[in-house]
PDB file of N, CA and C in Angstrom:
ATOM      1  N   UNK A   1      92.439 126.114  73.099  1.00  0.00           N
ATOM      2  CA  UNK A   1      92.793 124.871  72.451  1.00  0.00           C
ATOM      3  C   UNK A   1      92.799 125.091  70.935  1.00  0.00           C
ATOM      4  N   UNK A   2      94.086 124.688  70.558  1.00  0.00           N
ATOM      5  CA  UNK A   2      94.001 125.164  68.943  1.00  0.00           C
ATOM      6  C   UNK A   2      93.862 123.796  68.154  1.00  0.00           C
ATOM      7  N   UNK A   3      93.087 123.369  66.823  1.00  0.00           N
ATOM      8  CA  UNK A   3      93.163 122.361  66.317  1.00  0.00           C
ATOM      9  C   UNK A   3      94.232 121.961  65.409  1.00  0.00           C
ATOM     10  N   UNK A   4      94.600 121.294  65.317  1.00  0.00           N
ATOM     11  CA  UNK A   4      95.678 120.686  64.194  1.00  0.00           C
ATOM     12  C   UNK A   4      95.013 121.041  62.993  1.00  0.00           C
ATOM     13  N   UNK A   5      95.930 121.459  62.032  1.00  0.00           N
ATOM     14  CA  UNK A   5      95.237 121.222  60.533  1.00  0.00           C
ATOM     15  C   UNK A   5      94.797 119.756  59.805  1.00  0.00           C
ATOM     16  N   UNK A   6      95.432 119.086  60.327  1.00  0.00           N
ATOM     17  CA  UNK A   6      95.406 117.164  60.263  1.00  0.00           C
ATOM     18  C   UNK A   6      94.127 116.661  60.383  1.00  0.00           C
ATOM     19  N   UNK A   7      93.484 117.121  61.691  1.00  0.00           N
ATOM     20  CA  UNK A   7      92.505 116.979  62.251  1.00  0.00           C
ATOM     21  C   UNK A   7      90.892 117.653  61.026  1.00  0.00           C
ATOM     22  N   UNK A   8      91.424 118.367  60.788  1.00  0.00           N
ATOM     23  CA  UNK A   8      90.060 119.214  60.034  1.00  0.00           C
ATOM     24  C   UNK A   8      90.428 118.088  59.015  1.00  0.00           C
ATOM     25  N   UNK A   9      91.293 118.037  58.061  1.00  0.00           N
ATOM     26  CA  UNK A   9      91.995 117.050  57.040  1.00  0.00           C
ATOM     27  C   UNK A   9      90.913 116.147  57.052  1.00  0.00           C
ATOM     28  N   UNK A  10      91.298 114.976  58.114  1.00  0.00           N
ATOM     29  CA  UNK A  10      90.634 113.748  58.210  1.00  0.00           C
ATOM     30  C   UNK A  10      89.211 113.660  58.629  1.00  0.00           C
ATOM     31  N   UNK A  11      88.947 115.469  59.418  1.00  0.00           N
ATOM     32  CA  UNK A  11      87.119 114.902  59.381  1.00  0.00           C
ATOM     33  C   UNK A  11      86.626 115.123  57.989  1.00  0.00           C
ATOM     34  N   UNK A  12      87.267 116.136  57.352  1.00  0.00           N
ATOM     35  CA  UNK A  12      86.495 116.230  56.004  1.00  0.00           C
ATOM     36  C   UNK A  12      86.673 114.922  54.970  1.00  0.00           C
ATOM     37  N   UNK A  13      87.826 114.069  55.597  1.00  0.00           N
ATOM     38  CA  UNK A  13      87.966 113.050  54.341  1.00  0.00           C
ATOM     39  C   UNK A  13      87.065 111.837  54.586  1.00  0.00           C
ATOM     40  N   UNK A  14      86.769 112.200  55.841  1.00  0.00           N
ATOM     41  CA  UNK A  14      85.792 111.133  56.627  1.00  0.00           C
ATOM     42  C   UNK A  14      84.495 111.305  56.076  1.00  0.00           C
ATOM     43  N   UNK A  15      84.052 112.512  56.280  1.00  0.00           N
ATOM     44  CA  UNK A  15      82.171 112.871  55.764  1.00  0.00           C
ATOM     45  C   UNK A  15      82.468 112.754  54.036  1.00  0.00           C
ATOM     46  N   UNK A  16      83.324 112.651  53.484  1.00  0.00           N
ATOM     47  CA  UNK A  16      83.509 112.694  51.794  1.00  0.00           C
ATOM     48  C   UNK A  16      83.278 111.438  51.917  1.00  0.00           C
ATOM     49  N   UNK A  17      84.451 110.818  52.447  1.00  0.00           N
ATOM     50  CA  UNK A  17      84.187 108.666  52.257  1.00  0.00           C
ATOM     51  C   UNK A  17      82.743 108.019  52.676  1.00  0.00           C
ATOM     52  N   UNK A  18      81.904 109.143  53.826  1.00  0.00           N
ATOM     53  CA  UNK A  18      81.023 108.426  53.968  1.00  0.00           C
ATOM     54  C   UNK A  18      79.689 108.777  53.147  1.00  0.00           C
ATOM     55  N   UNK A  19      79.873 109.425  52.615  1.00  0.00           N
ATOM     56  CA  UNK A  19      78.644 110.263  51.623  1.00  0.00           C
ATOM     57  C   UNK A  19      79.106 109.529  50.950  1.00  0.00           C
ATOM     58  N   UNK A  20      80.227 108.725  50.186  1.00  0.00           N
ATOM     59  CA  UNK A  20      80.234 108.426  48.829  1.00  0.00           C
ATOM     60  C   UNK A  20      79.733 107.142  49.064  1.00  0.00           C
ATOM     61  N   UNK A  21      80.309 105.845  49.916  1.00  0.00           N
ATOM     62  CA  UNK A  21      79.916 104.731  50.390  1.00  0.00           C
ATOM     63  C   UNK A  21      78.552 104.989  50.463  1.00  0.00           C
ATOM     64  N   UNK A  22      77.984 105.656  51.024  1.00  0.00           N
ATOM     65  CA  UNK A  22      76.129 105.887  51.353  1.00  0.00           C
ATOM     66  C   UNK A  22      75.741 106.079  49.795  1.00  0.00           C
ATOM     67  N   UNK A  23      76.259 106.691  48.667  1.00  0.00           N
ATOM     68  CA  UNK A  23      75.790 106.845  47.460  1.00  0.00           C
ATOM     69  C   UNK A  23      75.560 105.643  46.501  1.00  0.00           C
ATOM     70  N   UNK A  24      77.368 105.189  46.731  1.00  0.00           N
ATOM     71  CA  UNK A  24      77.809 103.794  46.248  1.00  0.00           C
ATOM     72  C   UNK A  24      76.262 102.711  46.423  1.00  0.00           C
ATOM     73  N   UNK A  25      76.693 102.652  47.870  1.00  0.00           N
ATOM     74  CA  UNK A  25      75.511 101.262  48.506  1.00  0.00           C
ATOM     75  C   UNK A  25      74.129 101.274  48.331  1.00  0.00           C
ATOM     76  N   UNK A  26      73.918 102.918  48.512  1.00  0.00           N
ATOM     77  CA  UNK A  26      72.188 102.752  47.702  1.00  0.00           C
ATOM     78  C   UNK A  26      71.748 102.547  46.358  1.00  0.00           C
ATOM     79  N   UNK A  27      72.833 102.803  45.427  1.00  0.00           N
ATOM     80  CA  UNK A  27      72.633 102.608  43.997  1.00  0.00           C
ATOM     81  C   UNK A  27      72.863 101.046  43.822  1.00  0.00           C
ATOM     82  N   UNK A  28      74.119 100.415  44.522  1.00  0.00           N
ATOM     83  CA  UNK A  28      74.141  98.844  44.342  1.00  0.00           C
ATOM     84  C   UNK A  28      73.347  97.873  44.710  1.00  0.00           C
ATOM     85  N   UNK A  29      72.592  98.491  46.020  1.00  0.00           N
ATOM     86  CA  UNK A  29      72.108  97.863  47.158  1.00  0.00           C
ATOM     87  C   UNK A  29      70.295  97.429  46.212  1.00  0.00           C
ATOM     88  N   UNK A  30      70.082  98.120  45.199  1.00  0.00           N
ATOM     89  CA  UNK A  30      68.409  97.731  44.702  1.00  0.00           C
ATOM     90  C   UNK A  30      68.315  96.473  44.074  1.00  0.00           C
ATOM     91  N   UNK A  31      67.309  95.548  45.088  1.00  0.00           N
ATOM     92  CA  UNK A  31      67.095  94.490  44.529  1.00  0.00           C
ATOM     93  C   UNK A  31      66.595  93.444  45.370  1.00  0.00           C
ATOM     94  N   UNK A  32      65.783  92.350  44.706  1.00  0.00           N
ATOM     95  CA  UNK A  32      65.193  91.494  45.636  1.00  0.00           C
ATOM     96  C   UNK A  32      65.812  90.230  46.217  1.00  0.00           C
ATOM     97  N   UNK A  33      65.665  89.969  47.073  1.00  0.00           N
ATOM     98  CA  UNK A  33      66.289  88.765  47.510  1.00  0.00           C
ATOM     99  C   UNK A  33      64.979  87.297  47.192  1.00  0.00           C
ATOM    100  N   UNK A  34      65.670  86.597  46.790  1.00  0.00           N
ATOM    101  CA  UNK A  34      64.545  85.332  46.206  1.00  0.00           C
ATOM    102  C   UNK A  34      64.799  84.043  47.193  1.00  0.00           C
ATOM    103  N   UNK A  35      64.079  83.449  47.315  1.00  0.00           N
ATOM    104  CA  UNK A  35      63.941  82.300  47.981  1.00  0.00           C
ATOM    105  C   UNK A  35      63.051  81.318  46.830  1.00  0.00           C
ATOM    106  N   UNK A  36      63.424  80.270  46.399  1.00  0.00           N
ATOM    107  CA  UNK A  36      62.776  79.817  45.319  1.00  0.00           C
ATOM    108  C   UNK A  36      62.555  78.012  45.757  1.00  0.00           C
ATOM    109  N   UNK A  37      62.536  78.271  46.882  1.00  0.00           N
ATOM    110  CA  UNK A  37      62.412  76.855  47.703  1.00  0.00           C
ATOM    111  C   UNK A  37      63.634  75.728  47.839  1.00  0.00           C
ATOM    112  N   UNK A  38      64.419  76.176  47.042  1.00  0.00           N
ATOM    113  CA  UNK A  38      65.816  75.348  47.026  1.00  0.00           C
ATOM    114  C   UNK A  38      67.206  75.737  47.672  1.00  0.00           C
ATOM    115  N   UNK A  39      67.835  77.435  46.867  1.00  0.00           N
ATOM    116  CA  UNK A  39      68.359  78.377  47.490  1.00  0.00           C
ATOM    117  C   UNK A  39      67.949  79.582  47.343  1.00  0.00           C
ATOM    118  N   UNK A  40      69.003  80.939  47.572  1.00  0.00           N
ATOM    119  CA  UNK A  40      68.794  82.447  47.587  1.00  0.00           C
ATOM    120  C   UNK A  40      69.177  82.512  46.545  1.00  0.00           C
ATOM    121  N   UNK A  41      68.665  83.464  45.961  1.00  0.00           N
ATOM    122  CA  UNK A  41      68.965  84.206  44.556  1.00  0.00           C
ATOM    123  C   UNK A  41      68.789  85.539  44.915  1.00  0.00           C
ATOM    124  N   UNK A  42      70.134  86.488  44.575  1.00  0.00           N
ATOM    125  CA  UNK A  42      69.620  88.005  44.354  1.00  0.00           C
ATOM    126  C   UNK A  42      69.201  88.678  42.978  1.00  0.00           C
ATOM    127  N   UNK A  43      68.489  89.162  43.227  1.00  0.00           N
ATOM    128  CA  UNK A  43      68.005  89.833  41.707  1.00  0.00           C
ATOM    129  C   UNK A  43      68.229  91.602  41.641  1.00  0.00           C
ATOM    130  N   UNK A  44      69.166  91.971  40.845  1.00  0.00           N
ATOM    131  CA  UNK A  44      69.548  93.420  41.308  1.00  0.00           C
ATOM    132  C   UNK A  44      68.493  94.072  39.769  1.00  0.00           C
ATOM    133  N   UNK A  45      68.342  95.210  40.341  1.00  0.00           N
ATOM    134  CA  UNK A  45      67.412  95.890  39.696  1.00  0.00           C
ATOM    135  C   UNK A  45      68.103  96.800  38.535  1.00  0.00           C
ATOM    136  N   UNK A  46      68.723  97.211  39.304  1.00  0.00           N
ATOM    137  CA  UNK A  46      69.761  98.474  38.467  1.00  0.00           C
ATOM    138  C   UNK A  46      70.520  97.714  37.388  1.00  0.00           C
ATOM    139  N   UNK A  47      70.655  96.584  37.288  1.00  0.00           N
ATOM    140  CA  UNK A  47      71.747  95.608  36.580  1.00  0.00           C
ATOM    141  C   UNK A  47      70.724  94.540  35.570  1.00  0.00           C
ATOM    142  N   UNK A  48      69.992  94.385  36.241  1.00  0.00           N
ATOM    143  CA  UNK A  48      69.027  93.674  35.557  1.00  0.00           C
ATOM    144  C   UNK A  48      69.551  92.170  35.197  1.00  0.00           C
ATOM    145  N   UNK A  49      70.297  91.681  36.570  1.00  0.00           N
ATOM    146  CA  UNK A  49      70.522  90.002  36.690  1.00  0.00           C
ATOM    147  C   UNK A  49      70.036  89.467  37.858  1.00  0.00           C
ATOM    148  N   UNK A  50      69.954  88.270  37.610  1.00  0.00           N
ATOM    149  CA  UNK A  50      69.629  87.084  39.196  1.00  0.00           C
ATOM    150  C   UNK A  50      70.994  86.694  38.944  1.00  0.00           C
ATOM    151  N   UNK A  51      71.182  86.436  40.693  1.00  0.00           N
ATOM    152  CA  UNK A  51      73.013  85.868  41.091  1.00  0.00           C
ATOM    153  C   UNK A  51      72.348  84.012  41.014  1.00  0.00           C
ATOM    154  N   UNK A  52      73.641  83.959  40.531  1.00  0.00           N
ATOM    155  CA  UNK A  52      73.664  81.818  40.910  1.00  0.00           C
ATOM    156  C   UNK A  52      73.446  81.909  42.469  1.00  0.00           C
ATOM    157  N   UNK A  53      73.255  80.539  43.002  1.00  0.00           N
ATOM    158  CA  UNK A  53      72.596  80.316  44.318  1.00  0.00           C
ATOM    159  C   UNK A  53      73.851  80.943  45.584  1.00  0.00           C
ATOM    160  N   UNK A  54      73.174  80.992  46.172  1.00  0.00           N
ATOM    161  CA  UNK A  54      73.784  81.984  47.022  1.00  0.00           C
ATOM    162  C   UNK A  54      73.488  81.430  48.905  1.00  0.00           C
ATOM    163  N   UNK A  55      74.454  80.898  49.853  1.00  0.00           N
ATOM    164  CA  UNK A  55      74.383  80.690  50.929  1.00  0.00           C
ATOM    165  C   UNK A  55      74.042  82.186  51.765  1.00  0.00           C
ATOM    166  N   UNK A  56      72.857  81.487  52.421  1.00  0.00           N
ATOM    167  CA  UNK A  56      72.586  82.717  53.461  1.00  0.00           C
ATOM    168  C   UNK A  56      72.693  82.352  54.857  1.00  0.00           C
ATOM    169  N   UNK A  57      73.540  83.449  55.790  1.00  0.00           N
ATOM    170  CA  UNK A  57      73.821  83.126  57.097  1.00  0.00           C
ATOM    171  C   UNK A  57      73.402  84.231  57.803  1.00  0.00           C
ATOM    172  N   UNK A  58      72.540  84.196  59.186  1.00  0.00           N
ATOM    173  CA  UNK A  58      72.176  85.482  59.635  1.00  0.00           C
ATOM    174  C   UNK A  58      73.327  85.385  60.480  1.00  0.00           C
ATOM    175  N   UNK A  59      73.598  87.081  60.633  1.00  0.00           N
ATOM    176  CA  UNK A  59      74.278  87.568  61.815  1.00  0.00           C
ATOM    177  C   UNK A  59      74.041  87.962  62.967  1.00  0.00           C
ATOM    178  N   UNK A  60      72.741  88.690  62.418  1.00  0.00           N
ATOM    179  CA  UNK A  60      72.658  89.953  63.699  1.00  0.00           C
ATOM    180  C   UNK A  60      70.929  89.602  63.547  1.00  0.00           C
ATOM    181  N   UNK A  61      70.070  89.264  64.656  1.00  0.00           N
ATOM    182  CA  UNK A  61      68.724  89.385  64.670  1.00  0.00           C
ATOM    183  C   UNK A  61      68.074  90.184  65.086  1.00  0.00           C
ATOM    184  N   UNK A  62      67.461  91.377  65.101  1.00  0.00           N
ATOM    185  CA  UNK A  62      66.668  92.296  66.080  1.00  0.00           C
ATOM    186  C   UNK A  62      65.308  92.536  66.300  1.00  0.00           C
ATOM    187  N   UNK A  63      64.657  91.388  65.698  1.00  0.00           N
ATOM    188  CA  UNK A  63      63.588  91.508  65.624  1.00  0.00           C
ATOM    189  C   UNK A  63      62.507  92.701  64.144  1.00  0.00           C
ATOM    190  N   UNK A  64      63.640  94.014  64.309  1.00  0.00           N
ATOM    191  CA  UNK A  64      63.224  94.768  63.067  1.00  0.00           C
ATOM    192  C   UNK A  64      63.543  94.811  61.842  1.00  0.00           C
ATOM    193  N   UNK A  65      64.920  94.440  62.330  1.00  0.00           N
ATOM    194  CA  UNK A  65      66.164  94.350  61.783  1.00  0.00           C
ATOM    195  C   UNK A  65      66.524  93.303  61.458  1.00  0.00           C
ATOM    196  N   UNK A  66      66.869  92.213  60.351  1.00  0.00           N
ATOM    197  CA  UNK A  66      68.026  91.481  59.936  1.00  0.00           C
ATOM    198  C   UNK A  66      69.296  91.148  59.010  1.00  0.00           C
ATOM    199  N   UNK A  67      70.542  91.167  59.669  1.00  0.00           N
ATOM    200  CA  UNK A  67      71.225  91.653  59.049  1.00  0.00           C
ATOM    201  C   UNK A  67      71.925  90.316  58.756  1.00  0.00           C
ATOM    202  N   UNK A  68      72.052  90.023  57.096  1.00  0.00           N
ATOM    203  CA  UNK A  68      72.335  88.598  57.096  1.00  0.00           C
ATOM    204  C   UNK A  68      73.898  89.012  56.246  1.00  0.00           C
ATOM    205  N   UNK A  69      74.389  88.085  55.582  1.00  0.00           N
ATOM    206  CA  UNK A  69      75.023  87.627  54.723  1.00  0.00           C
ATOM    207  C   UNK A  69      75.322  87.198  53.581  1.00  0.00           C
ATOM    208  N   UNK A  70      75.547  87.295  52.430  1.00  0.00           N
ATOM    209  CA  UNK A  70      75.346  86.270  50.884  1.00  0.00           C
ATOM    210  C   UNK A  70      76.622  85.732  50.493  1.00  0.00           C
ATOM    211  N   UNK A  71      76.417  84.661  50.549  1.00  0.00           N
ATOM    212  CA  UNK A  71      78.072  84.069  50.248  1.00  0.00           C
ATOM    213  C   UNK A  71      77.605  83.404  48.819  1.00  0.00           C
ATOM    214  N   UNK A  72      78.306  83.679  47.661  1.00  0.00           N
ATOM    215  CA  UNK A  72      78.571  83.285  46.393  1.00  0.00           C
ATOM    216  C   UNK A  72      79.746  81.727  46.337  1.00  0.00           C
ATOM    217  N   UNK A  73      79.278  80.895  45.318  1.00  0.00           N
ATOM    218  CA  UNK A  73      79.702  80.191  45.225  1.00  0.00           C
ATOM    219  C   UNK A  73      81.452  80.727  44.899  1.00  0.00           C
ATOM    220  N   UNK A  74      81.829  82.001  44.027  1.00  0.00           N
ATOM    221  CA  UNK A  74      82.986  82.246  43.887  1.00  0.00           C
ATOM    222  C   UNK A  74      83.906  83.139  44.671  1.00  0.00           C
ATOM    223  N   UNK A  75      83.118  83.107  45.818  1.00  0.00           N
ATOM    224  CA  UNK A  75      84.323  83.462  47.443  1.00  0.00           C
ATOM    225  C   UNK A  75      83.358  84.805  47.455  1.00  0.00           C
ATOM    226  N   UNK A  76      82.541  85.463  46.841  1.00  0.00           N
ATOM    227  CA  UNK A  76      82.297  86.884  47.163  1.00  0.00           C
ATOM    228  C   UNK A  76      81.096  86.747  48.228  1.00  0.00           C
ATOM    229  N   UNK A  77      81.059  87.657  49.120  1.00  0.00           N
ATOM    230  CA  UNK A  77      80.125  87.761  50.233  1.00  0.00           C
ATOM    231  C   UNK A  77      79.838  89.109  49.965  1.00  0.00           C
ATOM    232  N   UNK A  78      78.278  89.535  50.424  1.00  0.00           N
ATOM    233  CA  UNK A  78      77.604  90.684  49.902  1.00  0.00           C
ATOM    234  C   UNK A  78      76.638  90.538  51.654  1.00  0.00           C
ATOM    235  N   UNK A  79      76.535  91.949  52.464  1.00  0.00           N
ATOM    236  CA  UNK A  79      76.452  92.248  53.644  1.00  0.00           C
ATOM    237  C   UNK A  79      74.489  92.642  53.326  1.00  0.00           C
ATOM    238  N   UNK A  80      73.689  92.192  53.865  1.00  0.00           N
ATOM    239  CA  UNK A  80      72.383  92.833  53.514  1.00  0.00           C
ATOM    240  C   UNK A  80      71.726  92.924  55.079  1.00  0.00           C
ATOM    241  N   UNK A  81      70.983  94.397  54.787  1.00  0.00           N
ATOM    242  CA  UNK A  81      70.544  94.737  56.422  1.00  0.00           C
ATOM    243  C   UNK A  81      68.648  94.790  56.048  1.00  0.00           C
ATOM    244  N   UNK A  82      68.000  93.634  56.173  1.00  0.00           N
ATOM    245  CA  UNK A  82      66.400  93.857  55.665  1.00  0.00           C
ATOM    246  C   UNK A  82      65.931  94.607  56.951  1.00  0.00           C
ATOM    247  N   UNK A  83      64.998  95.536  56.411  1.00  0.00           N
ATOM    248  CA  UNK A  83      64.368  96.196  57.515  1.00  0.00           C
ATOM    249  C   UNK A  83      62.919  95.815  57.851  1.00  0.00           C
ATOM    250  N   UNK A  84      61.797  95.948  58.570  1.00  0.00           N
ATOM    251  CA  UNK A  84      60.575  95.497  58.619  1.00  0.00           C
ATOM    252  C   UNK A  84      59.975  96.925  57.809  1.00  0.00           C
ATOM    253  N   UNK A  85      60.069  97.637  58.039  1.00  0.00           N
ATOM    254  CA  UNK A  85      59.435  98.891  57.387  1.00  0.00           C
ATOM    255  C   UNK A  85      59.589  98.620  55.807  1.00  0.00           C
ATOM    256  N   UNK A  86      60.340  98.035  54.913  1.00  0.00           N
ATOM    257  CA  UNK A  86      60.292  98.012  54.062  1.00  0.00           C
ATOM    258  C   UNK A  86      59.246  97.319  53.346  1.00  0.00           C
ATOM    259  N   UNK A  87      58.456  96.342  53.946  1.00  0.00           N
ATOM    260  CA  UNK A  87      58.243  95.173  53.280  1.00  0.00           C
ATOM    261  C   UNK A  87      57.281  94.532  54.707  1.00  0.00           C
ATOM    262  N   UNK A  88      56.753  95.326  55.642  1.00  0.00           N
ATOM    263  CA  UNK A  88      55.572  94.848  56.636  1.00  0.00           C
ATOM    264  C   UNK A  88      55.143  93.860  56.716  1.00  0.00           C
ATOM    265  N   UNK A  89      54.053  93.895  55.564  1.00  0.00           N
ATOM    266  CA  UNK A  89      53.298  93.010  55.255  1.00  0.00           C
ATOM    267  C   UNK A  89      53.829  91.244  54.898  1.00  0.00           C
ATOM    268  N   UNK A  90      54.858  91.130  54.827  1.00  0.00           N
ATOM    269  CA  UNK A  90      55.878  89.921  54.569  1.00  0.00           C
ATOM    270  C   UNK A  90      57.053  89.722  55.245  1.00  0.00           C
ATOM    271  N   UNK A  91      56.893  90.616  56.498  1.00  0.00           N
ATOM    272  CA  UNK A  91      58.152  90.350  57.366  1.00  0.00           C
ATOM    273  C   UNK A  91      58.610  88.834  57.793  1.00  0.00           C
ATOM    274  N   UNK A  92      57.373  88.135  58.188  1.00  0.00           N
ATOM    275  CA  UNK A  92      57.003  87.492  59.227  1.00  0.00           C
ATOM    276  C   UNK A  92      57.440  85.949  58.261  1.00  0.00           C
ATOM    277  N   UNK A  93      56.690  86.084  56.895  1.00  0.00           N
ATOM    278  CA  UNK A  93      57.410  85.386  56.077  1.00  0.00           C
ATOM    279  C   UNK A  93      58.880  85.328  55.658  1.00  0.00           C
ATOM    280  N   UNK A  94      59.154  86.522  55.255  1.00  0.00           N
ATOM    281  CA  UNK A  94      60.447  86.393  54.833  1.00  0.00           C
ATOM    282  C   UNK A  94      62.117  85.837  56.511  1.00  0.00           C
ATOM    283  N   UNK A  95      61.108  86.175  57.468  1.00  0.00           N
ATOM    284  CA  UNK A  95      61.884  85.287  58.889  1.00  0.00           C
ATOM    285  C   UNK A  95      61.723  84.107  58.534  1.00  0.00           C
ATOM    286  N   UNK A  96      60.344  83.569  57.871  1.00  0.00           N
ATOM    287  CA  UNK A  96      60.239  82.309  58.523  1.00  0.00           C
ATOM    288  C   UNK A  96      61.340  81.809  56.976  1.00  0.00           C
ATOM    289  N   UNK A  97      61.512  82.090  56.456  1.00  0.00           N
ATOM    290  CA  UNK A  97      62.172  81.581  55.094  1.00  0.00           C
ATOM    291  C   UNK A  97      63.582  81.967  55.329  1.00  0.00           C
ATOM    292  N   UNK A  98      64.035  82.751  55.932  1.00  0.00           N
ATOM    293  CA  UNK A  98      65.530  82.784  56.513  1.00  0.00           C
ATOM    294  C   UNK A  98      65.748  81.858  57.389  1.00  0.00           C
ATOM    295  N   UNK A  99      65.074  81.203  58.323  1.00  0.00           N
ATOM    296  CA  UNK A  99      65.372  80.375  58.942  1.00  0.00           C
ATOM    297  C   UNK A  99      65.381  79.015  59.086  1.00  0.00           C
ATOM    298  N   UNK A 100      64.161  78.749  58.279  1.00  0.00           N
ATOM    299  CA  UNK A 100      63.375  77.058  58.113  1.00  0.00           C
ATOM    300  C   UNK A 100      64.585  77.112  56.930  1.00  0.00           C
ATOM    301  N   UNK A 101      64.608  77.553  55.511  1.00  0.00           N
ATOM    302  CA  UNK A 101      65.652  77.247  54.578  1.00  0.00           C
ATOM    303  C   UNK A 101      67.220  77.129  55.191  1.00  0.00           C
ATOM    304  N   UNK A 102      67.749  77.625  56.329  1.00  0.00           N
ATOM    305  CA  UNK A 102      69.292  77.459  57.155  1.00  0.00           C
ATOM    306  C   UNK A 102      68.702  75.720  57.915  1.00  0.00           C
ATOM    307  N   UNK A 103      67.877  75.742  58.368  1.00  0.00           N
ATOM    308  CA  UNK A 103      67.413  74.385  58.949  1.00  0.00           C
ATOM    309  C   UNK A 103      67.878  73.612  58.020  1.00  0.00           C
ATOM    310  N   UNK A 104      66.741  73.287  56.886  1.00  0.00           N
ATOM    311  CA  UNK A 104      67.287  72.994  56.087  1.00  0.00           C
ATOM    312  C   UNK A 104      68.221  72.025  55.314  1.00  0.00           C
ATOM    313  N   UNK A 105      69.309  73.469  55.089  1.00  0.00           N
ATOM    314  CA  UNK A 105      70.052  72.749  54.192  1.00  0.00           C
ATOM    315  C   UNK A 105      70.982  72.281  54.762  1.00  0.00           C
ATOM    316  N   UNK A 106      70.963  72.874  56.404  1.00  0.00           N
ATOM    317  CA  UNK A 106      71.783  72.531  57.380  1.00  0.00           C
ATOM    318  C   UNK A 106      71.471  70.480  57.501  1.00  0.00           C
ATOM    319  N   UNK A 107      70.179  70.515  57.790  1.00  0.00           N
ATOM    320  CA  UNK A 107      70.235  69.372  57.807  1.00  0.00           C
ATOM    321  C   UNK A 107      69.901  68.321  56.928  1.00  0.00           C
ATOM    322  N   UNK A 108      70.392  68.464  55.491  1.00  0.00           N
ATOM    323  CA  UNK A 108      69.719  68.014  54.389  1.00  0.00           C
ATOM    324  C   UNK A 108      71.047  66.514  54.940  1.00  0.00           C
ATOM    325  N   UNK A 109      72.505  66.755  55.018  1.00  0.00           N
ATOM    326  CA  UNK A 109      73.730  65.899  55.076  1.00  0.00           C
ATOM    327  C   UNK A 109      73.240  64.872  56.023  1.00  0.00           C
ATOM    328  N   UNK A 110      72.448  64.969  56.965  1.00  0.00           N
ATOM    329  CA  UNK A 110      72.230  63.986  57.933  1.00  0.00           C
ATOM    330  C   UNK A 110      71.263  63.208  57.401  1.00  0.00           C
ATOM    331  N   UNK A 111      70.380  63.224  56.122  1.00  0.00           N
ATOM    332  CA  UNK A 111      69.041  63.024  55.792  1.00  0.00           C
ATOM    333  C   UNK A 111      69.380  61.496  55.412  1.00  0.00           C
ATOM    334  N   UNK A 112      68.891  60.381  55.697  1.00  0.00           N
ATOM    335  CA  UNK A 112      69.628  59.211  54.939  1.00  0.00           C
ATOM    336  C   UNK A 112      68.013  58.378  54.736  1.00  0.00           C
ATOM    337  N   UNK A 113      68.112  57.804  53.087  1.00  0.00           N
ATOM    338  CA  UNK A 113      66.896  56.994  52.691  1.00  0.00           C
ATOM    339  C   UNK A 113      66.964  55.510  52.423  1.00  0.00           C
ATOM    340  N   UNK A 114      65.975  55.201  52.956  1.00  0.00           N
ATOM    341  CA  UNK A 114      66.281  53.948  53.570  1.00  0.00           C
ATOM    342  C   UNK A 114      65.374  53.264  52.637  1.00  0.00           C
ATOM    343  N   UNK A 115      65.258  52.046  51.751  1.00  0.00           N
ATOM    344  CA  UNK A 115      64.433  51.910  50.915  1.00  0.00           C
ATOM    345  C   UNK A 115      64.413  50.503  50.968  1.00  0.00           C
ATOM    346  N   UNK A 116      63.294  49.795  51.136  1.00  0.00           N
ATOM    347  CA  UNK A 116      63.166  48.191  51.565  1.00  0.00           C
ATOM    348  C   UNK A 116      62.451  47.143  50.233  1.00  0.00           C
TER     349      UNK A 116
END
């Protein structure tokens, strides 16, 4: 079986794109995610800004793993995968603050005050 030259081509352009993306994303990727009781704020390290408020939607739950979403008020969405190993000791919090804050603001529209 002989290989195409095409073939070698595209695996090498493949392990180049993915080493660089893996370089890219760890250098962009530093920074904390804030919860400040109202909305999300990211705070990037390398850049040295906090983002305006920021909608968070989970995707994917695994228990170790959560892999949410950041939607910016100006259309940009930013993909974040929190791990438990990172941050142990505050896992359990930072669930309960991904989820009670989607409660929330989810149901802030239904909230109606009634004043006599």
């Amino acid at each position: 079986m002989r290989l195409d030259w095409r073939a070698g081509v595209g695996c090498v352009a493949a392990l180049v794109s993915a080493w660089k993306l893996q370089t890219v994303w760890h250098d962009d990727a530093t920074g904390n995610l804030i919860w400040d009781g109202s909305c999300w704020h990211w705070e990037c390290i390398t850049v040295s800004s906090v983002s305006d408020e920021l909608k968070l939607s989970v995707v994917a739950d695994l228990q170790r793993f959560l892999v949410v979403v950041l939607d910016e008020n100006t259309g940009k969405r930013f993909w974040l995968c929190a791990e438990r190993r990172a941050f142990p000791e505050r896992w359990l919090d930072f669930r309960r603050a991904v989820y009670s804050a989607s409660r929330m603001t989810d149901g802030q529209a239904g909230i109606d005050h009634v004043s006599s």
